[in-house]
N, C-alpha and C. Protein backbone atom coordinates (compact mmCIF):
# COMPACT_ATOMS: atom_id res chain seq x y z
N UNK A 1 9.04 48.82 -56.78
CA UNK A 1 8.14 49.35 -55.77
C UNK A 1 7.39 48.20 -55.11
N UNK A 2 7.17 48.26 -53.66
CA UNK A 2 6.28 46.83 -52.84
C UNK A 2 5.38 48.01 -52.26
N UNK A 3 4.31 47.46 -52.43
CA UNK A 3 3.18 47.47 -51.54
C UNK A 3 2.87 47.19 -49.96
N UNK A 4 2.93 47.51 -49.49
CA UNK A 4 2.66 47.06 -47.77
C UNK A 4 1.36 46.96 -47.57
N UNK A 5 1.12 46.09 -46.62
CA UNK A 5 -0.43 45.78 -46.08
C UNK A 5 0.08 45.11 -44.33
N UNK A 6 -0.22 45.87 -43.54
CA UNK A 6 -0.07 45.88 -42.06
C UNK A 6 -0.67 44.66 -41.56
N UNK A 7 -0.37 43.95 -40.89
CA UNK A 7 -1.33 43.36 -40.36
C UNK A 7 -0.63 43.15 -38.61
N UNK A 8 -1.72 43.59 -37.84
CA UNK A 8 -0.78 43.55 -36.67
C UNK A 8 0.47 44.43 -36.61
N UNK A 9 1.50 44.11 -36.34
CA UNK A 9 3.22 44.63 -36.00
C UNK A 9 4.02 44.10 -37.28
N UNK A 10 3.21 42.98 -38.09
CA UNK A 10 4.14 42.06 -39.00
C UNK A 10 3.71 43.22 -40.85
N UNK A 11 4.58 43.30 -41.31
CA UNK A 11 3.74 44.20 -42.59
C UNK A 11 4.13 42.47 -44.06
N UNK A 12 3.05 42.32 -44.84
CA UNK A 12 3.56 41.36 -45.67
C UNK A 12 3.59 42.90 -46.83
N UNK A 13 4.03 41.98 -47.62
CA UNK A 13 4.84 42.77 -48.71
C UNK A 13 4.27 42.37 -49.90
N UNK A 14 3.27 42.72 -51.05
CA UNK A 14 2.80 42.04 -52.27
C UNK A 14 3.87 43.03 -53.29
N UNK A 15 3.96 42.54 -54.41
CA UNK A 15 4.19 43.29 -55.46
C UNK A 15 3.47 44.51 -56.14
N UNK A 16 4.16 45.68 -56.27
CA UNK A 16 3.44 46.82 -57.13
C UNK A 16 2.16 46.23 -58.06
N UNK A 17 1.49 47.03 -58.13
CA UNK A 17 0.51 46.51 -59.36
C UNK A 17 0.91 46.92 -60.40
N UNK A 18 0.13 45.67 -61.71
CA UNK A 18 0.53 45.26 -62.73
C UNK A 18 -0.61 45.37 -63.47
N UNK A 19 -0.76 46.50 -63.91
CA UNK A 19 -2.17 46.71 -64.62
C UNK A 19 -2.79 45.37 -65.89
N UNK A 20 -1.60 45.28 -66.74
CA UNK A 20 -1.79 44.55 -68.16
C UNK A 20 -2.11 43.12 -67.48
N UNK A 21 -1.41 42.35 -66.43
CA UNK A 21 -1.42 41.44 -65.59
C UNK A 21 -2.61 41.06 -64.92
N UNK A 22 -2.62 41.79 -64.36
CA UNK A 22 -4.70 42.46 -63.95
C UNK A 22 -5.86 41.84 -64.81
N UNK A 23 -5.40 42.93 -66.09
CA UNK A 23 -6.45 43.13 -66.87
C UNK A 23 -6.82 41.39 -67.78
N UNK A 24 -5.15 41.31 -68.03
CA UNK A 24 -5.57 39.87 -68.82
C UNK A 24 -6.17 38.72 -68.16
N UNK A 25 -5.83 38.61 -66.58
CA UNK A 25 -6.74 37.67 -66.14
C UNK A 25 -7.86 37.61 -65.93
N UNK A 26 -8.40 38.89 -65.58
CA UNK A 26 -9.56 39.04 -65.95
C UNK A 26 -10.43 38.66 -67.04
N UNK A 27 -10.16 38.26 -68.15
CA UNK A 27 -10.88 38.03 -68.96
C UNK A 27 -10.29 36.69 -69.38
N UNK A 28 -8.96 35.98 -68.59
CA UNK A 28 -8.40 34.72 -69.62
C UNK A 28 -8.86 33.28 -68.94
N UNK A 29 -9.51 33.48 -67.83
CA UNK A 29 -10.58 32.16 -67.55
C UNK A 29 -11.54 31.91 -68.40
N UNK A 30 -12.07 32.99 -69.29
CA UNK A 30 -13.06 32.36 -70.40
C UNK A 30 -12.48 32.60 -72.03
N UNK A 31 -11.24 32.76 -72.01
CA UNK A 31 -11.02 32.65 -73.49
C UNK A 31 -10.48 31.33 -73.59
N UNK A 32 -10.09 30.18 -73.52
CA UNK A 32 -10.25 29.22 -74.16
C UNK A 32 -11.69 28.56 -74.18
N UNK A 33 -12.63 28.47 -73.90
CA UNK A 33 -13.35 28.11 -74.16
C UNK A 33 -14.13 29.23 -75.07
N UNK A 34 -14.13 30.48 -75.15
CA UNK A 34 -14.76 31.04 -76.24
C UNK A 34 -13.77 30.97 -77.71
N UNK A 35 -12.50 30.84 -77.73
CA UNK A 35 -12.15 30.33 -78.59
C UNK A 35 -12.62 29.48 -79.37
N UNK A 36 -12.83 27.91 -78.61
CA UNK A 36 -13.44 26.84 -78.47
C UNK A 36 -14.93 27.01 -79.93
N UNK A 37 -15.78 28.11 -79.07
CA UNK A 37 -16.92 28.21 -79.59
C UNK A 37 -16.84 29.12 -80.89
N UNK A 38 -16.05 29.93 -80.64
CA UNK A 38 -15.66 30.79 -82.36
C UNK A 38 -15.16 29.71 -83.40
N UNK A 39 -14.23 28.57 -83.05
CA UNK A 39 -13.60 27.89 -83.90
C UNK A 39 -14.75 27.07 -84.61
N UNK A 40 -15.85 26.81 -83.40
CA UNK A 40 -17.08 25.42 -84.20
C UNK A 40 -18.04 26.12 -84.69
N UNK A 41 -18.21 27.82 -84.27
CA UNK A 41 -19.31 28.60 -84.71
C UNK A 41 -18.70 28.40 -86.49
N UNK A 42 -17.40 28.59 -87.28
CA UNK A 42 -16.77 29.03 -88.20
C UNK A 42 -17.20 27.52 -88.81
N UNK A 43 -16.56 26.42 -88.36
CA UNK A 43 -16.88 25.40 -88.47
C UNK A 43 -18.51 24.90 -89.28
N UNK A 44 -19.36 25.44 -88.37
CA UNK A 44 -20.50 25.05 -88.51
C UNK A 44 -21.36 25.99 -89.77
N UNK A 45 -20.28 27.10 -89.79
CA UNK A 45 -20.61 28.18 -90.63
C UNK A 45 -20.55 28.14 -92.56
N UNK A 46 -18.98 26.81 -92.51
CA UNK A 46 -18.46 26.52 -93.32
C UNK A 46 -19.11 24.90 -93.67
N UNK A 47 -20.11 24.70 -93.40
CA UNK A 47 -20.72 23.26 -93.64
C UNK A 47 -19.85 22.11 -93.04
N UNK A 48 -19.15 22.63 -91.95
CA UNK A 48 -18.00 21.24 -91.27
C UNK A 48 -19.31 20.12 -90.99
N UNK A 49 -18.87 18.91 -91.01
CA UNK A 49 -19.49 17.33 -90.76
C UNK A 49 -19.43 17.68 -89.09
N UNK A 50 -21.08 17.46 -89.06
CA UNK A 50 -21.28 17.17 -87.39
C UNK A 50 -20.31 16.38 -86.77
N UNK A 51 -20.20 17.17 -85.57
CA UNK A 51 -19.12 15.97 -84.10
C UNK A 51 -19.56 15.09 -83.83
N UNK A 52 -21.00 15.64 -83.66
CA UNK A 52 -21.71 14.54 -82.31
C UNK A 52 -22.47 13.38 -83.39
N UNK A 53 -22.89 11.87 -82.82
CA UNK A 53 -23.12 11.18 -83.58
C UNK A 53 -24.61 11.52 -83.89
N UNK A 54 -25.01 10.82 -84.96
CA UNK A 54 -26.31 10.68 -85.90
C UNK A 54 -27.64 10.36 -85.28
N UNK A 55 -28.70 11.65 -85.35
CA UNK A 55 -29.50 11.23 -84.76
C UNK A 55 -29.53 11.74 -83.53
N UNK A 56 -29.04 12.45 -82.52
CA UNK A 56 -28.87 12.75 -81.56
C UNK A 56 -29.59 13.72 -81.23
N UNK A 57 -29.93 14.78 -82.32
CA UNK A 57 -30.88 16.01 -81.86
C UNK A 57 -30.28 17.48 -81.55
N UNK A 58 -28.77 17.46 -81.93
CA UNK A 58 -28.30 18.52 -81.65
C UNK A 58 -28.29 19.36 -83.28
N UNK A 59 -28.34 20.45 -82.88
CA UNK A 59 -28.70 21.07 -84.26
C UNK A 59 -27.51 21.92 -84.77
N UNK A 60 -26.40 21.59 -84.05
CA UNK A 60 -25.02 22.39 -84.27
C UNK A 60 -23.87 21.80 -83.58
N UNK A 61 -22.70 22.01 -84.35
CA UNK A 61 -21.88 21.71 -83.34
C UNK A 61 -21.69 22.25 -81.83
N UNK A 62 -22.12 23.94 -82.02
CA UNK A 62 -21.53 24.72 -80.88
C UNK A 62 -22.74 24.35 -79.90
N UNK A 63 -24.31 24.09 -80.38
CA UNK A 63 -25.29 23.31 -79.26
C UNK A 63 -24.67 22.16 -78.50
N UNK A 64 -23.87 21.31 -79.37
CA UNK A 64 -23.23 19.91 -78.84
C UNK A 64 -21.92 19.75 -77.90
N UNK A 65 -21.40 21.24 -77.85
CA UNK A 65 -20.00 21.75 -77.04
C UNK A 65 -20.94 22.13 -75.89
N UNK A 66 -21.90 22.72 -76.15
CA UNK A 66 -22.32 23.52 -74.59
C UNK A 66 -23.35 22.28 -74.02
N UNK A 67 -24.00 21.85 -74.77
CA UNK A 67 -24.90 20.93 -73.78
C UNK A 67 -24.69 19.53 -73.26
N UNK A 68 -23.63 19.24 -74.83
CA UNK A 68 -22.83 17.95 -73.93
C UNK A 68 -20.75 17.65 -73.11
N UNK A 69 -20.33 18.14 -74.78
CA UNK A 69 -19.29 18.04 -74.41
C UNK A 69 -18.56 18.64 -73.23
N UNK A 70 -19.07 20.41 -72.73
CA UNK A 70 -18.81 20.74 -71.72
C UNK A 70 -18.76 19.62 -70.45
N UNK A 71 -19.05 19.22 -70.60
CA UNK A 71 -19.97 18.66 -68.94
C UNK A 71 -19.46 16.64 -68.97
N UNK A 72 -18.81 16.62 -70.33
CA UNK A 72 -18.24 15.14 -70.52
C UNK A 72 -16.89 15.08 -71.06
N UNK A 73 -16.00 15.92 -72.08
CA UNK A 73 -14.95 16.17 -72.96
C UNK A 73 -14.38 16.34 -71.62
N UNK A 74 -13.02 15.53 -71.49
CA UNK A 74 -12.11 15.66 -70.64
C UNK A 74 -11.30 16.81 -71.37
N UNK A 75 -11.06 16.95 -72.88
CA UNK A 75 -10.67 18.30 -73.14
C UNK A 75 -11.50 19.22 -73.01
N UNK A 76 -12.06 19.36 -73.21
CA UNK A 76 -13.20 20.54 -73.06
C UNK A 76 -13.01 20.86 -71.32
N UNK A 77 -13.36 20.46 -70.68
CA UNK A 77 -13.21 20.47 -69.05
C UNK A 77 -11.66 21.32 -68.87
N UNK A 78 -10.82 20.48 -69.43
CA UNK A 78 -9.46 21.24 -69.34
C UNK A 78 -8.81 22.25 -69.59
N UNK A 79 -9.56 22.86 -71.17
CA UNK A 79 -9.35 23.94 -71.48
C UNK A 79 -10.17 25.23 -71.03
N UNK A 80 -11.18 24.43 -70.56
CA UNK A 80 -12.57 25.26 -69.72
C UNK A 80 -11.73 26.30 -67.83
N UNK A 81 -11.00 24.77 -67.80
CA UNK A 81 -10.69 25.29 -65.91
C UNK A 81 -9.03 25.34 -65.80
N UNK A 82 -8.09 25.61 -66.99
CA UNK A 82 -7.00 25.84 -67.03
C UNK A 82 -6.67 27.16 -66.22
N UNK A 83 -7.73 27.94 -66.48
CA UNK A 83 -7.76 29.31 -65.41
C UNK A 83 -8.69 29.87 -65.04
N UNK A 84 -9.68 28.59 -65.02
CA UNK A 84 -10.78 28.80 -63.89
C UNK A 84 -11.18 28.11 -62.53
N UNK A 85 -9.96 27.03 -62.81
CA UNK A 85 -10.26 26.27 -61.64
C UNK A 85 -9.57 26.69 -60.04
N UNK A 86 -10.23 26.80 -59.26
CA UNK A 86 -9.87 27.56 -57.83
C UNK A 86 -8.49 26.61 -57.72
N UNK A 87 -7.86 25.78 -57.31
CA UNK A 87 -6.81 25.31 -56.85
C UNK A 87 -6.00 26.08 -58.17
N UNK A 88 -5.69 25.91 -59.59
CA UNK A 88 -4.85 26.31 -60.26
C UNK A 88 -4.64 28.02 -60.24
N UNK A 89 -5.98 28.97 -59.71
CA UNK A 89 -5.50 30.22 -59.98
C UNK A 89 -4.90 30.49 -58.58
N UNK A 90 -4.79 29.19 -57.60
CA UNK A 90 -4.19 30.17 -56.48
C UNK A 90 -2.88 29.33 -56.70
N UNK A 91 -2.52 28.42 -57.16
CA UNK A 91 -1.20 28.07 -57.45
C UNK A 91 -0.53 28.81 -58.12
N UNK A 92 -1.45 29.74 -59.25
CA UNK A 92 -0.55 30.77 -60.12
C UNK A 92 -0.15 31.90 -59.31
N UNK A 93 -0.88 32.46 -58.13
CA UNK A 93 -0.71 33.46 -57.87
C UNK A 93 0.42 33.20 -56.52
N UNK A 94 0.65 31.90 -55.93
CA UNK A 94 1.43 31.31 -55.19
C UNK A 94 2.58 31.72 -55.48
N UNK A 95 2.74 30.66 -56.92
CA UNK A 95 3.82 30.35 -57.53
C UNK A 95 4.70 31.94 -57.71
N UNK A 96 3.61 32.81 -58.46
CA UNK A 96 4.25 34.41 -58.82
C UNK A 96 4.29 35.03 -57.78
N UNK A 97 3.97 34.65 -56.72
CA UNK A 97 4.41 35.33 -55.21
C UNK A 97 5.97 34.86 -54.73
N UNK A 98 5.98 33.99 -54.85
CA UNK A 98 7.50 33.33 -54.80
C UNK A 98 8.27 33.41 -55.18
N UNK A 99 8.21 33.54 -56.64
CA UNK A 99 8.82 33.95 -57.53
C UNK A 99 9.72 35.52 -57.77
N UNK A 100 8.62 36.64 -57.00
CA UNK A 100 8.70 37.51 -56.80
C UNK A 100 9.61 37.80 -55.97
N UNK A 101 9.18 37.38 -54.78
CA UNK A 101 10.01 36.87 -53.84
C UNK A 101 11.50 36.61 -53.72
N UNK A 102 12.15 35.94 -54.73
CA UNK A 102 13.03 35.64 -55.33
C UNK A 102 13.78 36.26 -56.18
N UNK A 103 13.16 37.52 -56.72
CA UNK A 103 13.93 38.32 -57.24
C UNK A 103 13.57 37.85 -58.75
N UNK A 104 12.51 37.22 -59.41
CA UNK A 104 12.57 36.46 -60.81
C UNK A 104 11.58 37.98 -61.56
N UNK A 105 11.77 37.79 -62.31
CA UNK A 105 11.49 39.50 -63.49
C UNK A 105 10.13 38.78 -63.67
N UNK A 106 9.52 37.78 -63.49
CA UNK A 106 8.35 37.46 -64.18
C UNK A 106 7.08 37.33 -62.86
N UNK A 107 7.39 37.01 -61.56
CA UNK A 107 7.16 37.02 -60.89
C UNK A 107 5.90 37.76 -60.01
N UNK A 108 5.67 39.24 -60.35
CA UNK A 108 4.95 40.02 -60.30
C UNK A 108 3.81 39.74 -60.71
N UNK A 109 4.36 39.42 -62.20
CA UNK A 109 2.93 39.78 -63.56
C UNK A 109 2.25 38.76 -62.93
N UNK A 110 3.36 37.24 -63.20
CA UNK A 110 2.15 35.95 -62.86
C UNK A 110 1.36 36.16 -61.14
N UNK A 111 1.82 37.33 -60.28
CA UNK A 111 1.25 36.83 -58.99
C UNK A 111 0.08 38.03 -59.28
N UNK A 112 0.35 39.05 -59.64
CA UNK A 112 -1.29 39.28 -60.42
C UNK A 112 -2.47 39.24 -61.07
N UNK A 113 -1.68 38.93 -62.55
CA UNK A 113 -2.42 37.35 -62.88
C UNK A 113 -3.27 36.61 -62.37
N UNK A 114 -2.56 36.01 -61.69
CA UNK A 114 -3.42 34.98 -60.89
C UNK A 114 -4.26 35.14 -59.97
N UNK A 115 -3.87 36.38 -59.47
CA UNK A 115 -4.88 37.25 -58.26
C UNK A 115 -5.90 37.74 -59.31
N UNK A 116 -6.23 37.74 -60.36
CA UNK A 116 -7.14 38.56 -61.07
C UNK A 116 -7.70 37.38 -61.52
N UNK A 117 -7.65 35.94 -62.04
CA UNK A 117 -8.03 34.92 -62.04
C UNK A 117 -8.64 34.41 -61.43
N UNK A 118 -8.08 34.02 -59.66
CA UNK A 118 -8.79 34.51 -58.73
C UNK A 118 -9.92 34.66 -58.65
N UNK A 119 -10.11 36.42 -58.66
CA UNK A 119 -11.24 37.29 -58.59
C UNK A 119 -12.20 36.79 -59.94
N UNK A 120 -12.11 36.48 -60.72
CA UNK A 120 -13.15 36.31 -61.64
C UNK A 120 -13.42 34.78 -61.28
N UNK A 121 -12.49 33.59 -60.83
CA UNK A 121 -13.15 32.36 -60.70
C UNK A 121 -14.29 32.47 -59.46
N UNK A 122 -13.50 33.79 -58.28
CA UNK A 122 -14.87 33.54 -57.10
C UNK A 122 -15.85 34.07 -57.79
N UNK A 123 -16.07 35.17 -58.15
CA UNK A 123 -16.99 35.46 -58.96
C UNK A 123 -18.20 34.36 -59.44
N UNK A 124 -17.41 33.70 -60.57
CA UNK A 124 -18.14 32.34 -61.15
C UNK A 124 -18.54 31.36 -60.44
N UNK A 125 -17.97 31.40 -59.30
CA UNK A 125 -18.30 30.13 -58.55
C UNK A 125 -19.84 30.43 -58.35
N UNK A 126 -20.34 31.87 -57.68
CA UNK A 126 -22.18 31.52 -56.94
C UNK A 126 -22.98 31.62 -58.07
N UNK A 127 -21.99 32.29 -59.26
CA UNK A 127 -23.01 32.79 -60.53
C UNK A 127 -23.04 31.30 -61.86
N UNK A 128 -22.88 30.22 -61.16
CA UNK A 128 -23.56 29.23 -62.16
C UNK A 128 -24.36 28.33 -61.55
N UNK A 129 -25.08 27.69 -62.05
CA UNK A 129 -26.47 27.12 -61.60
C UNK A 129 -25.73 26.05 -61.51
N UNK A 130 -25.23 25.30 -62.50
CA UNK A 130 -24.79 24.19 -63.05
C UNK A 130 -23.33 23.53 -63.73
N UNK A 131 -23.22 25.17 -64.49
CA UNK A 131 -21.86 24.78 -64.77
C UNK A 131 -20.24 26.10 -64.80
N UNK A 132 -20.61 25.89 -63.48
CA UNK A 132 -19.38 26.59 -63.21
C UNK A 132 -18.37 25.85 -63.09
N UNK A 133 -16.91 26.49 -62.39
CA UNK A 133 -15.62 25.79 -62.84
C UNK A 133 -15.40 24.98 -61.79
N UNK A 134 -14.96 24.02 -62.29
CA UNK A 134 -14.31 22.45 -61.56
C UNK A 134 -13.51 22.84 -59.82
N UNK A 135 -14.48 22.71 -58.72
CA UNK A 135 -13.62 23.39 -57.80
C UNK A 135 -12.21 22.47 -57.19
N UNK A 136 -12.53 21.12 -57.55
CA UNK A 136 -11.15 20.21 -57.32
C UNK A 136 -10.48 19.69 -58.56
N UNK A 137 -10.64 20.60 -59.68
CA UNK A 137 -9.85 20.47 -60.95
C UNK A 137 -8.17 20.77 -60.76
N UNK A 138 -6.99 20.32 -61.21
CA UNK A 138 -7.04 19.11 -61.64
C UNK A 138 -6.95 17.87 -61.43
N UNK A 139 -7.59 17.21 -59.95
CA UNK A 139 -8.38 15.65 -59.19
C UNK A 139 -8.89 14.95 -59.60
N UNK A 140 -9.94 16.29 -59.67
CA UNK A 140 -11.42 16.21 -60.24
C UNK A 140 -12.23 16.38 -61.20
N UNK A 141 -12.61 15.68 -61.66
CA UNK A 141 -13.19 16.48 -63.16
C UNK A 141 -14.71 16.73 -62.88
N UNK A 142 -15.58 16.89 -61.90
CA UNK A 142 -16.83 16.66 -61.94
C UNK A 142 -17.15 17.60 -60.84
N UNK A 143 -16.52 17.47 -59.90
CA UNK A 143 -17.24 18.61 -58.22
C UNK A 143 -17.50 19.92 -58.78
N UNK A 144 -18.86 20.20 -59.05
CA UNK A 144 -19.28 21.90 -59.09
C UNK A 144 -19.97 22.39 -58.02
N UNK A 145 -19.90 23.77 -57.68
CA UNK A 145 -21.09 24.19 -56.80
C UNK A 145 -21.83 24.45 -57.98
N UNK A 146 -23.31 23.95 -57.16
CA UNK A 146 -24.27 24.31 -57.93
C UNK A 146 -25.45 25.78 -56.89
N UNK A 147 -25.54 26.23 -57.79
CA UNK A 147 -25.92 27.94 -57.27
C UNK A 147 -27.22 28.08 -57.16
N UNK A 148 -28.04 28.41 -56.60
CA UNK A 148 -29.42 28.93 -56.93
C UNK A 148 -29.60 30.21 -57.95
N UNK A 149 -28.30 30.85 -58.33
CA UNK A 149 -28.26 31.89 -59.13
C UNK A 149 -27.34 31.50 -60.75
N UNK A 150 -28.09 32.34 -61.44
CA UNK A 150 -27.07 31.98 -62.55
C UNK A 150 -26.98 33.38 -63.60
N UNK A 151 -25.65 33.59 -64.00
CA UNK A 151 -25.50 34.73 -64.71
C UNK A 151 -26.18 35.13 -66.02
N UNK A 152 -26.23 33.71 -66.57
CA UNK A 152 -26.86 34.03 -68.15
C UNK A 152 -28.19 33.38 -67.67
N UNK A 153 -28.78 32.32 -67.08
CA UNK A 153 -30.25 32.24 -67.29
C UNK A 153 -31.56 32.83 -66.64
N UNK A 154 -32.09 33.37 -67.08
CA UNK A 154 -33.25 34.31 -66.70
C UNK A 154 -34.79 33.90 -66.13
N UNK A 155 -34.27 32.22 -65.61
CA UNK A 155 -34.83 31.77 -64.39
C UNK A 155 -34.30 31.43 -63.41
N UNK A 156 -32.82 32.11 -63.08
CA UNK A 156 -32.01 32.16 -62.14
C UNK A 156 -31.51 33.39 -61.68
N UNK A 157 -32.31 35.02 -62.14
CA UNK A 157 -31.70 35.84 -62.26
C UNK A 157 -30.89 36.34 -62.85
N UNK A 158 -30.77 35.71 -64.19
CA UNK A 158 -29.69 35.83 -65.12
C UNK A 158 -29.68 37.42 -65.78
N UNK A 159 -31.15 37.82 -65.85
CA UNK A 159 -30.58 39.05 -66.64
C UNK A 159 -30.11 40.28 -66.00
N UNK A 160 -30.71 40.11 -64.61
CA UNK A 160 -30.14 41.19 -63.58
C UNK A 160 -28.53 41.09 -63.23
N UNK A 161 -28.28 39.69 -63.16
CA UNK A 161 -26.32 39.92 -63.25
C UNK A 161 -25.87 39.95 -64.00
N UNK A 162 -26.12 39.51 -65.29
CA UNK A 162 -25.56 39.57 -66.73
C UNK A 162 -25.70 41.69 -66.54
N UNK A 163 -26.85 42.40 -66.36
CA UNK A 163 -26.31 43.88 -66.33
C UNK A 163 -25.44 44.35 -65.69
N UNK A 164 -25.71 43.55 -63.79
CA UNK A 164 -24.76 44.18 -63.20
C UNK A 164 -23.17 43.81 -63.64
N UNK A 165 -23.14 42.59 -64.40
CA UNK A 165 -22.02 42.09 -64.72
C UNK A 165 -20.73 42.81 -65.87
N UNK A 166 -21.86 43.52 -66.41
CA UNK A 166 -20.86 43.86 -67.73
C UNK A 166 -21.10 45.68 -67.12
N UNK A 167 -21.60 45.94 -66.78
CA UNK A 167 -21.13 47.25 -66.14
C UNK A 167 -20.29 46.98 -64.72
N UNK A 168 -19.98 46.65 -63.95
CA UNK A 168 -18.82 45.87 -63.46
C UNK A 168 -17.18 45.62 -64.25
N UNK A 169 -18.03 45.17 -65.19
CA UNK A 169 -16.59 44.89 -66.55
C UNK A 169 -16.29 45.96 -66.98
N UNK A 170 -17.19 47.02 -67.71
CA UNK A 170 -16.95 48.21 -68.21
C UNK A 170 -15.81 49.25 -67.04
N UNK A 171 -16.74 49.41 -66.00
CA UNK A 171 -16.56 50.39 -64.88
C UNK A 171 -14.43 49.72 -64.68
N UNK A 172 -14.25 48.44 -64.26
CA UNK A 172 -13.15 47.96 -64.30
C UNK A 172 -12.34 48.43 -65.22
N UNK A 173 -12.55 48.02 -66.45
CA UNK A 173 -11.64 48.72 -67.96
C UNK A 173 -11.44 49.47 -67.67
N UNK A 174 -12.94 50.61 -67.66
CA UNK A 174 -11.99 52.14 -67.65
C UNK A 174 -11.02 52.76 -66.83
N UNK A 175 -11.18 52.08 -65.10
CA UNK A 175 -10.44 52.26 -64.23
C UNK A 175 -9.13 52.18 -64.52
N UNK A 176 -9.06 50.63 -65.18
CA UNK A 176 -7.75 50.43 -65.41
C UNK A 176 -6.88 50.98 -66.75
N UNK A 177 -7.50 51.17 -67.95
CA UNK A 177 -6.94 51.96 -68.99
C UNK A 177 -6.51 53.23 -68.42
N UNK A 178 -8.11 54.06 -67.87
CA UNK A 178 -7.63 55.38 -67.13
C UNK A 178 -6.27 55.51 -66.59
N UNK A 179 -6.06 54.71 -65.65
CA UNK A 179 -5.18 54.32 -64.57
C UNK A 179 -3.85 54.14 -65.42
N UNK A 180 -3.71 53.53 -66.22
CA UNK A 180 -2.52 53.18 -67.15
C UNK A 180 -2.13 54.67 -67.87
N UNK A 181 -3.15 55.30 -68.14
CA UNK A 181 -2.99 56.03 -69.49
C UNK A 181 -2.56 57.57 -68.57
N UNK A 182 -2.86 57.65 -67.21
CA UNK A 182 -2.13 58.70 -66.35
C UNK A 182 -0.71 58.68 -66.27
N UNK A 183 -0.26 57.58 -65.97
CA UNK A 183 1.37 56.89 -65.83
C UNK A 183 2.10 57.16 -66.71
């Protein structure tokens, strides 16, 4: 099944939607890095030997991932904007447009995917103060917009989008489970 979207006399053609495709990108710009933080929370849980060096003032590993390494770890950065960084989620959704295009069975999922990647990196982009995702990643390791708004801090408005945010998330799920579970 293709989708049509008119424009003018010319109609382009996207792929059917892909609910599971959708749904996972939606949430897979921030699972490596919450991975990240479950692995050093366990870590730190289990008496692991501090990362950061001696003396420094950090009182955890997972304090020392968010306040330094984020923002210096060339891994950390990488696994952070693997699918948050604006140039890579529109290459994914490029690439699975083409692909599609082509007649390739995989094609679809990744050009949804990536359209749902996408949508959650614009998202992130106005909603971090400081450290949102790398917008010329992978160039760049450093260019952020920096926002007057921020999702989690609550001298940036943080707690008013952090609500509207996860009812947003909720309202989405159900749409889309709903939506699946009719089919």
């Amino acid at each position: 099944m293709v989708n049509r979207v008119q424009k003018g006399r010319t109609t382009f053609r996207v792929p059917a939607v892909q609910t599971w495709p959708l749904l996972l990108g939606s949430f897979m710009p921030d699972m490596p890095l919450i991975a990240l933080t479950i692995g050093l929370i366990g870590y730190d849980w289990l008496g692991g030997s501090p990362l950061y060096p001696a003396g420094v003032g950090y009182s955890s590993n997972v304090q020392y991932l968010f306040d330094h390494l984020f923002f210096e770890s060339v891994l950390v950065k990488t696994l952070h904007n693997v699918f948050h960084a604006p140039l890579l989620t529109l290459a994914y959704t490029a690439v699975g447009y083409l692909a599609w295009r082509r007649n390739a069975t995989w094609g679809a999922s990744l050009f949804w995917f990536g359209l749902s990647t996408c949508l959650h990196t614009a998202a992130d982009i106005p909603l971090h103060y400081d450290d949102g995702p790398l917008l010329l990643f992978p160039f760049n390791l450093s260019v952020r917009f920096h926002s007057p708004l921020s999702y989690w801090d609550p001298a940036r408005y943080g707690l008013q989008w952090a609500i509207f945010e996860h009812l947003l998330d909720l309202g989405l799920i159900v749409y889309l489970v709903w939506g699946r579970r009719r089919h």
